[in-house]
Protein backbone atom coordinates (compact mmCIF):
# COMPACT_ATOMS: atom_id res chain seq x y z
CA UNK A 1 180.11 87.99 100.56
CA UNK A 2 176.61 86.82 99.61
CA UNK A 3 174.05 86.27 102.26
CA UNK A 4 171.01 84.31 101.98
CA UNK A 5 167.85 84.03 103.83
CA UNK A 6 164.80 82.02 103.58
CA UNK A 7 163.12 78.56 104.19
CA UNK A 8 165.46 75.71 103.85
CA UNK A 9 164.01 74.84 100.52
CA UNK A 10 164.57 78.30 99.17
CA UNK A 11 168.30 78.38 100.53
CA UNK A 12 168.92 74.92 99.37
CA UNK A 13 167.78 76.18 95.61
CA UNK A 14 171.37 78.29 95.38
CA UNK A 15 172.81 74.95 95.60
CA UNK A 16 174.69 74.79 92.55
CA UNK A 17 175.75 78.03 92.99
CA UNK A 18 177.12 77.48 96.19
CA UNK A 19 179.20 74.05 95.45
CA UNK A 20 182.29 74.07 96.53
CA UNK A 21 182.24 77.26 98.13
CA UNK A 22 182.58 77.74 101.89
CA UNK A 23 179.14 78.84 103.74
CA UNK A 24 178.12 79.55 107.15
CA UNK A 25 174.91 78.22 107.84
CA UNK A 26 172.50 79.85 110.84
CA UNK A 27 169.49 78.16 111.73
CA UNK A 28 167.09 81.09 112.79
CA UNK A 29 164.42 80.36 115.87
CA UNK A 30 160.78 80.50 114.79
CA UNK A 31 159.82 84.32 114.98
CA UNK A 32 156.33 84.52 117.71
CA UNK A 33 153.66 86.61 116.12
CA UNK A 34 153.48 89.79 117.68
CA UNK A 35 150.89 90.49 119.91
CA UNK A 36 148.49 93.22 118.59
CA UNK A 37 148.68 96.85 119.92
CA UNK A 38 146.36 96.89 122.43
CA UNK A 39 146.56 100.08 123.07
CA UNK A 40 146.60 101.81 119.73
CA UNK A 41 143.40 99.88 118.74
CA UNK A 42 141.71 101.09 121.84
CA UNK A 43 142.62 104.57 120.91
CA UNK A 44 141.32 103.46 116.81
CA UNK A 45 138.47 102.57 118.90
CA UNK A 46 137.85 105.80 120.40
CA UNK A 47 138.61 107.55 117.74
CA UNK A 48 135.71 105.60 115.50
CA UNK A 49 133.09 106.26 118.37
CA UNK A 50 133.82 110.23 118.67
CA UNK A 51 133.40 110.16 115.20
CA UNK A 52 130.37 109.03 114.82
CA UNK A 53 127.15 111.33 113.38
CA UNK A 54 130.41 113.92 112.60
CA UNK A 55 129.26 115.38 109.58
CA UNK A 56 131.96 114.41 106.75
CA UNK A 57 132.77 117.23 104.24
CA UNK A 58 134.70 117.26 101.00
CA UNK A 59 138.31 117.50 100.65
CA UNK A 60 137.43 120.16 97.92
CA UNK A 61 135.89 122.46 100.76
CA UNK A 62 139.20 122.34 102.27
CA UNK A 63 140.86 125.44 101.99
CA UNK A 64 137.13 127.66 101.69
CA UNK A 65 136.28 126.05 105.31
CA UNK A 66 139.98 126.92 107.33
CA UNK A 67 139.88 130.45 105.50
CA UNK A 68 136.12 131.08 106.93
CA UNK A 69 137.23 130.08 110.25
CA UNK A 70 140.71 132.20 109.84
CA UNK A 71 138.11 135.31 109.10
CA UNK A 72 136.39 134.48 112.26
CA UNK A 73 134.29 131.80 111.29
CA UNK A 74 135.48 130.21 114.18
CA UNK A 75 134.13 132.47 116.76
CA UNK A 76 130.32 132.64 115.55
CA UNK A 77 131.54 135.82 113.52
CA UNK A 78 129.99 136.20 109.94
CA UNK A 79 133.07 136.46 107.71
CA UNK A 80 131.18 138.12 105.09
CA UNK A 81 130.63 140.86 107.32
């Protein structure tokens, strides 16, 4: 079995293909846009505004910044102490 999907025009392009052959043909209903995610670009929102002044810092610094704050960092604590 062989199923096909597409614009008329782009369907009607397996044509020769097709002759002769038996074929079911379903005429879809025009798909409605779908309505943007309120809700999640509220929250993209949010997230843009708390972010704002943040310092950004280096993907390189990665693993030296969580292993400061693992040595107490984190707390105020020196962790070259």
């Amino acid at each position: 079995m062989t199923v096909l999907e597409g614009t008329w025009e782009e369907v009607a392009r397996h044509a020769p293909e097709l002759a002769g052959r038996r074929v079911r043909l379903t005429v879809l209903e025009e798909a409605a846009p779908a309505p943007p995610n309120e809700g999640m670009l509220a929250a993209l929102r949010l997230i843009e505004q708390r972010q704002q002044g943040r310092q950004e810092t280096s993907s390189e610094d990665t693993q030296r910044l969580l292993r400061d704050a693992r040595d107490g960092g984190m707390y105020g604590l020196d962790p070259s102490e």
